[in-house]
PDB file of N, CA and C in Angstrom:
ATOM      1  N   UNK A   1       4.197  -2.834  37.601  1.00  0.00           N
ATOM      2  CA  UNK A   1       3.187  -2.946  36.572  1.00  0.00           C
ATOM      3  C   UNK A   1       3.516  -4.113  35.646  1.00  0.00           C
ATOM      4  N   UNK A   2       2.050  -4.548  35.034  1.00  0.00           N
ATOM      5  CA  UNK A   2       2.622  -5.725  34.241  1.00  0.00           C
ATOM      6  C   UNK A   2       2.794  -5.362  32.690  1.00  0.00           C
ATOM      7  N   UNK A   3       3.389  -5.727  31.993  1.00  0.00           N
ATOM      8  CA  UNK A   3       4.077  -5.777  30.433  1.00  0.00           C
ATOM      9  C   UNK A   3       2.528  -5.675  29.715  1.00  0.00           C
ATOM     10  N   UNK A   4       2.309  -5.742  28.536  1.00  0.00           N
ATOM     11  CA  UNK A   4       1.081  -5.537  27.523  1.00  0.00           C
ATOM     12  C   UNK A   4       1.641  -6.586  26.820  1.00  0.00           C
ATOM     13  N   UNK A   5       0.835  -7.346  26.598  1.00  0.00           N
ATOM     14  CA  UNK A   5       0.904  -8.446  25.432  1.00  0.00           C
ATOM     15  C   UNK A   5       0.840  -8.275  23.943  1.00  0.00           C
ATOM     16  N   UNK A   6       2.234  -7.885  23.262  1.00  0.00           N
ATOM     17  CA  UNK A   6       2.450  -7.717  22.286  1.00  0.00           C
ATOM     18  C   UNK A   6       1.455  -8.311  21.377  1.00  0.00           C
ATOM     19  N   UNK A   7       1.042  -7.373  19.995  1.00  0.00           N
ATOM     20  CA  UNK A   7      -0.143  -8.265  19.087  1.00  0.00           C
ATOM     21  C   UNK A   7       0.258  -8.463  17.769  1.00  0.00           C
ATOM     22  N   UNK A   8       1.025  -9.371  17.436  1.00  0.00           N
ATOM     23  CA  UNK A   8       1.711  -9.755  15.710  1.00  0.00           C
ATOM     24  C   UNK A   8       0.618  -8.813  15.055  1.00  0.00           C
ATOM     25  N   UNK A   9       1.450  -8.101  14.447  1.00  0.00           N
ATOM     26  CA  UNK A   9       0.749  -7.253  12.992  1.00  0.00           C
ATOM     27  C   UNK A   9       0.338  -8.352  12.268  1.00  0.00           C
ATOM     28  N   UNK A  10      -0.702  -8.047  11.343  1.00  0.00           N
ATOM     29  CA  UNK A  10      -0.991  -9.107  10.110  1.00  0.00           C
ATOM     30  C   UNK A  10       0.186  -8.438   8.564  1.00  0.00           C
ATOM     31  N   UNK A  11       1.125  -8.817   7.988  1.00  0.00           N
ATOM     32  CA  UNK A  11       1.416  -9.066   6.793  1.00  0.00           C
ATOM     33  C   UNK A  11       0.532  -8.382   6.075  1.00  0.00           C
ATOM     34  N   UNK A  12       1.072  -7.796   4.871  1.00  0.00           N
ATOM     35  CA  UNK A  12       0.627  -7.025   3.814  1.00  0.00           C
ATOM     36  C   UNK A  12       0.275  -7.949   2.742  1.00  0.00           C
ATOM     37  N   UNK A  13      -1.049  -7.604   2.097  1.00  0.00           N
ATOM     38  CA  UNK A  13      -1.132  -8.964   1.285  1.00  0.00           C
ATOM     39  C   UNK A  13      -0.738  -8.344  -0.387  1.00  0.00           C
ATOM     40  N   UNK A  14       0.225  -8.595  -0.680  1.00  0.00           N
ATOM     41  CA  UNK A  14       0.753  -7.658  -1.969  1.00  0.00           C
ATOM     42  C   UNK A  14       0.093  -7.931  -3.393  1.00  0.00           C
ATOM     43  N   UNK A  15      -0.227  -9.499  -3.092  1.00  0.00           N
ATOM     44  CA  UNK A  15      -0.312 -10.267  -4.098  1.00  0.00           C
ATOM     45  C   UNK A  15      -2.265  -9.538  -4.296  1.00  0.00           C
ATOM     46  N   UNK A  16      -2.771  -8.971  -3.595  1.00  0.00           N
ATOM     47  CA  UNK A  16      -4.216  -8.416  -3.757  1.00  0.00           C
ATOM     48  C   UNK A  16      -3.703  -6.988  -4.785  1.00  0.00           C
ATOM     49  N   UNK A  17      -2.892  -6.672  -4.839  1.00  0.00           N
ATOM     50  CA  UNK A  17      -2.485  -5.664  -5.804  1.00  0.00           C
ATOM     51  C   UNK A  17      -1.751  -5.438  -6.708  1.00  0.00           C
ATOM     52  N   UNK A  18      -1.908  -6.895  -7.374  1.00  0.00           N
ATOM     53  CA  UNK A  18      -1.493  -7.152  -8.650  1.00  0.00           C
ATOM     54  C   UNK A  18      -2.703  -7.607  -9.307  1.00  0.00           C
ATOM     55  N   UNK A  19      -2.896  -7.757 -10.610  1.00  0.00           N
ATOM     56  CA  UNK A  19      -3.825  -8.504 -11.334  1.00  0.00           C
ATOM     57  C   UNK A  19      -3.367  -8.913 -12.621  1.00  0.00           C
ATOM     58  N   UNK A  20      -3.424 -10.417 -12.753  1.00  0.00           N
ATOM     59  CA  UNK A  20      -2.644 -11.291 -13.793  1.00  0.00           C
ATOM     60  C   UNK A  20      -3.558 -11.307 -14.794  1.00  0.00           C
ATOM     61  N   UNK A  21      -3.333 -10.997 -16.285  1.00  0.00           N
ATOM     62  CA  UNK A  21      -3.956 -10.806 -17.363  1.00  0.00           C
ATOM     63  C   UNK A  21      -3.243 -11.736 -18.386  1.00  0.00           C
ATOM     64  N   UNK A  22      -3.212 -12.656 -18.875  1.00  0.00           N
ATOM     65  CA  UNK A  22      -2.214 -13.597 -20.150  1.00  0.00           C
ATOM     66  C   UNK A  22      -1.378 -13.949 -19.416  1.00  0.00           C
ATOM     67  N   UNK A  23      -0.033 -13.132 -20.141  1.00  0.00           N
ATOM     68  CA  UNK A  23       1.446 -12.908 -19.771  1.00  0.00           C
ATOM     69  C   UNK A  23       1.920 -11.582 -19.055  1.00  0.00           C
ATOM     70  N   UNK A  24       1.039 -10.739 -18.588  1.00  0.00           N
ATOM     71  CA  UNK A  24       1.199  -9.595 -18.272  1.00  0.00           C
ATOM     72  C   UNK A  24       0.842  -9.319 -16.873  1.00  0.00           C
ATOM     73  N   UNK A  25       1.427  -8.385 -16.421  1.00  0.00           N
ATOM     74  CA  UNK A  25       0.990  -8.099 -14.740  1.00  0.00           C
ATOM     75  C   UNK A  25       0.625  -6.780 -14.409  1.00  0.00           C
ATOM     76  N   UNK A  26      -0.630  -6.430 -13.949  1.00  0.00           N
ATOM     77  CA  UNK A  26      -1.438  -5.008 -14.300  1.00  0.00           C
ATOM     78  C   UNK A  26      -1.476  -4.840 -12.773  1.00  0.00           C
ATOM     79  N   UNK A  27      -1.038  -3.297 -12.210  1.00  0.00           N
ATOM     80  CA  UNK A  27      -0.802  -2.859 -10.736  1.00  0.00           C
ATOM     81  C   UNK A  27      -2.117  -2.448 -10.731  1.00  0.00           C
ATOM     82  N   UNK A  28      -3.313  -2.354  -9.474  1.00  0.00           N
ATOM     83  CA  UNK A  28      -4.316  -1.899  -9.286  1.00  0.00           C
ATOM     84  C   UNK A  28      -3.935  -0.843  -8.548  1.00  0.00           C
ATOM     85  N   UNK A  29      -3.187  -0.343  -7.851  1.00  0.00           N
ATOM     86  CA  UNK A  29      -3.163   0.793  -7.212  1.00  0.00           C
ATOM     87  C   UNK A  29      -2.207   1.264  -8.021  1.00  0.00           C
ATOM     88  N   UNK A  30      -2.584   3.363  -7.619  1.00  0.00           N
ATOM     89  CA  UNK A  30      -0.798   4.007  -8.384  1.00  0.00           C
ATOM     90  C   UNK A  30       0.043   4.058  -7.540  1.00  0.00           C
ATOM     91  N   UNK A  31       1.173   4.255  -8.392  1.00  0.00           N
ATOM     92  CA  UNK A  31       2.477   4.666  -7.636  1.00  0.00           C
ATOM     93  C   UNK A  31       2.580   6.010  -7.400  1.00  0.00           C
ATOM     94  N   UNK A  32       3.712   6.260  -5.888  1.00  0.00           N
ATOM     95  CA  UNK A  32       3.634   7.436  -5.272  1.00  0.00           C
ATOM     96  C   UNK A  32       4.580   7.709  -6.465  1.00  0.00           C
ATOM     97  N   UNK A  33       4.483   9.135  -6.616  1.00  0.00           N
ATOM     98  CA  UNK A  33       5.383  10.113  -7.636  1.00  0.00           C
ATOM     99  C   UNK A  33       7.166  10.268  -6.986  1.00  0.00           C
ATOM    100  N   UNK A  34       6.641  10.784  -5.475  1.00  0.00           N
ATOM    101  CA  UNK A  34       8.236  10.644  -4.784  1.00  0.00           C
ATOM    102  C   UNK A  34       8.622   9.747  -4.798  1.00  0.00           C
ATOM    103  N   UNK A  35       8.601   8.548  -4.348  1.00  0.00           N
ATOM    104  CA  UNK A  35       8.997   7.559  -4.128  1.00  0.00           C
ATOM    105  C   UNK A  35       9.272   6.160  -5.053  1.00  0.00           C
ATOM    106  N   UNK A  36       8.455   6.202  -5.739  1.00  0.00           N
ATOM    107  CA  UNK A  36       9.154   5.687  -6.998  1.00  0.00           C
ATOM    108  C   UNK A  36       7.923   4.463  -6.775  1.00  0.00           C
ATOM    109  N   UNK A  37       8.474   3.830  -8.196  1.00  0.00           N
ATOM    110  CA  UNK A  37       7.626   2.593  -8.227  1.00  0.00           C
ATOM    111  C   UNK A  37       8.064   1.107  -7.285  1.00  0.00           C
ATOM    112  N   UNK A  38       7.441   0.733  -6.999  1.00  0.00           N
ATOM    113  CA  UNK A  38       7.174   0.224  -5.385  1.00  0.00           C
ATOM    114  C   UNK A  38       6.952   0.313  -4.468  1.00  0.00           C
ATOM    115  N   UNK A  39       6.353   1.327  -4.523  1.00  0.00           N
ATOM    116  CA  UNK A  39       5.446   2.202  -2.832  1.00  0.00           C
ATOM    117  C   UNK A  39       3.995   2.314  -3.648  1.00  0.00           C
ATOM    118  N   UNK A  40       2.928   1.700  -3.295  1.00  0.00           N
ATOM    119  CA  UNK A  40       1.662   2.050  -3.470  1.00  0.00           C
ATOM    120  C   UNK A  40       1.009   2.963  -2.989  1.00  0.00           C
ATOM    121  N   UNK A  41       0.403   3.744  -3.662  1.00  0.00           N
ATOM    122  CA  UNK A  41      -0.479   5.119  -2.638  1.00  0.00           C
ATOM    123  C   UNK A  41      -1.798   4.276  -2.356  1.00  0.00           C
ATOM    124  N   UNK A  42      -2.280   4.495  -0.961  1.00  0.00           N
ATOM    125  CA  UNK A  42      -2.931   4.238  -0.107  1.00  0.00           C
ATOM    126  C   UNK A  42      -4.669   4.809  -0.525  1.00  0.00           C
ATOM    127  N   UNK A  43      -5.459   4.342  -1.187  1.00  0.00           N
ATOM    128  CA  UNK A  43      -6.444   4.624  -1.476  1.00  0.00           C
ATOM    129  C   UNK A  43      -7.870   4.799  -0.435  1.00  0.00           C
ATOM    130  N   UNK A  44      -8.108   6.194   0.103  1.00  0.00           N
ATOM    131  CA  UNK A  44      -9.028   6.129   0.590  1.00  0.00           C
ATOM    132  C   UNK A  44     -10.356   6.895   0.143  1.00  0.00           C
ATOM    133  N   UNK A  45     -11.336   7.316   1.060  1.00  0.00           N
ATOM    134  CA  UNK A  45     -12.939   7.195   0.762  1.00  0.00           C
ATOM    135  C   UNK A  45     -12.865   8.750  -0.745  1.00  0.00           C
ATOM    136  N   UNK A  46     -11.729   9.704   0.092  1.00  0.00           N
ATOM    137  CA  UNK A  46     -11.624  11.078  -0.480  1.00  0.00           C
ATOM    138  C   UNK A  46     -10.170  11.295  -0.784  1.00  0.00           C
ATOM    139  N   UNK A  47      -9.159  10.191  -0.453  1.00  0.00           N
ATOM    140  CA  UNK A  47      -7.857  10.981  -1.020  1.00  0.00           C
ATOM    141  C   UNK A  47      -7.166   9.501  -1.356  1.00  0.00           C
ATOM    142  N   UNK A  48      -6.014   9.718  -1.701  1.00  0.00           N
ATOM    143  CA  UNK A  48      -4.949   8.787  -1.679  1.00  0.00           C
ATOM    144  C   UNK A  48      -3.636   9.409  -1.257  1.00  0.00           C
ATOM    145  N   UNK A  49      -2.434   8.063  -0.624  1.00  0.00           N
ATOM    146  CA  UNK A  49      -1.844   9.106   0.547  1.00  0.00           C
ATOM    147  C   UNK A  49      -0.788   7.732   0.342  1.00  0.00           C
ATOM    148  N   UNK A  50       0.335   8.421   0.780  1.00  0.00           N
ATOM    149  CA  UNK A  50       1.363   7.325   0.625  1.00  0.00           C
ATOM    150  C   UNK A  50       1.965   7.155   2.051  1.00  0.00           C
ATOM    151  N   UNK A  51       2.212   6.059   2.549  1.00  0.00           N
ATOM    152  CA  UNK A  51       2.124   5.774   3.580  1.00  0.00           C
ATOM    153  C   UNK A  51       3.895   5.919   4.233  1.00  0.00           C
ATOM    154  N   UNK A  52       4.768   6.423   3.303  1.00  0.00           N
ATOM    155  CA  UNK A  52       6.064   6.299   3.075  1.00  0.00           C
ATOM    156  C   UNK A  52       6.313   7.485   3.827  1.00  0.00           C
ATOM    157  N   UNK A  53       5.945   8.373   2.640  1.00  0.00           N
ATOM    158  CA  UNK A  53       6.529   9.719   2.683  1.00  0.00           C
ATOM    159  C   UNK A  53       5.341  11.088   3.115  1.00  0.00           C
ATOM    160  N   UNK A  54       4.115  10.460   3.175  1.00  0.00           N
ATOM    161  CA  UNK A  54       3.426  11.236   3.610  1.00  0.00           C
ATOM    162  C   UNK A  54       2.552  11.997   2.304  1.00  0.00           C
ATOM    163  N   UNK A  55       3.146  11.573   0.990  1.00  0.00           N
ATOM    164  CA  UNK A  55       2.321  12.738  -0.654  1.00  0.00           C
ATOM    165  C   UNK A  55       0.897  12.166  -0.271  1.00  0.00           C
ATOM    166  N   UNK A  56       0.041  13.436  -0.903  1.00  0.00           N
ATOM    167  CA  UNK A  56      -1.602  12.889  -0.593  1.00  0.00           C
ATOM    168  C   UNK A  56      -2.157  13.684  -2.146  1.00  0.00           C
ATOM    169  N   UNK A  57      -2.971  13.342  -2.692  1.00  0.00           N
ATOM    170  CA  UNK A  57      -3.844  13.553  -3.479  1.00  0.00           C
ATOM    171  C   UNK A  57      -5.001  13.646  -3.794  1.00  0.00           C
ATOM    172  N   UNK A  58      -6.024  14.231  -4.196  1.00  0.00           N
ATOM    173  CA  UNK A  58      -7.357  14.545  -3.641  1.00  0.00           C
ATOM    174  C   UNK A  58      -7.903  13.977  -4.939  1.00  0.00           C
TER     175      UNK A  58
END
């Protein structure tokens, strides 16, 4: 059989979840509670969900 042609992931674009105000730097998403600040919870249509550890919130 032949191999599958691996497909480069695309990069996380981090810099879409920040927002620069003056001198100040404002996070658009929250932080997971377990995991501390630097894990973003994952915002979807009905929950948010952290992609780490699995916490979800309704």
């Amino acid at each position: 059989m032949a191999k599958k042609q691996v497909k480069n992931k695309t990069p996380s674009k981090k810099y879409e979840k920040y927002e620069i105000s003056g001198d100040t730097l404002k996070r658009k998403q929250p932080f997971c509670p377990k995991c501390g600040p630097g894990v973003f919870l994952a915002v979807h249509k009905d929950r948010k969900t952290c992609g780490k550890c699995g916490y979800m919130e309704k």
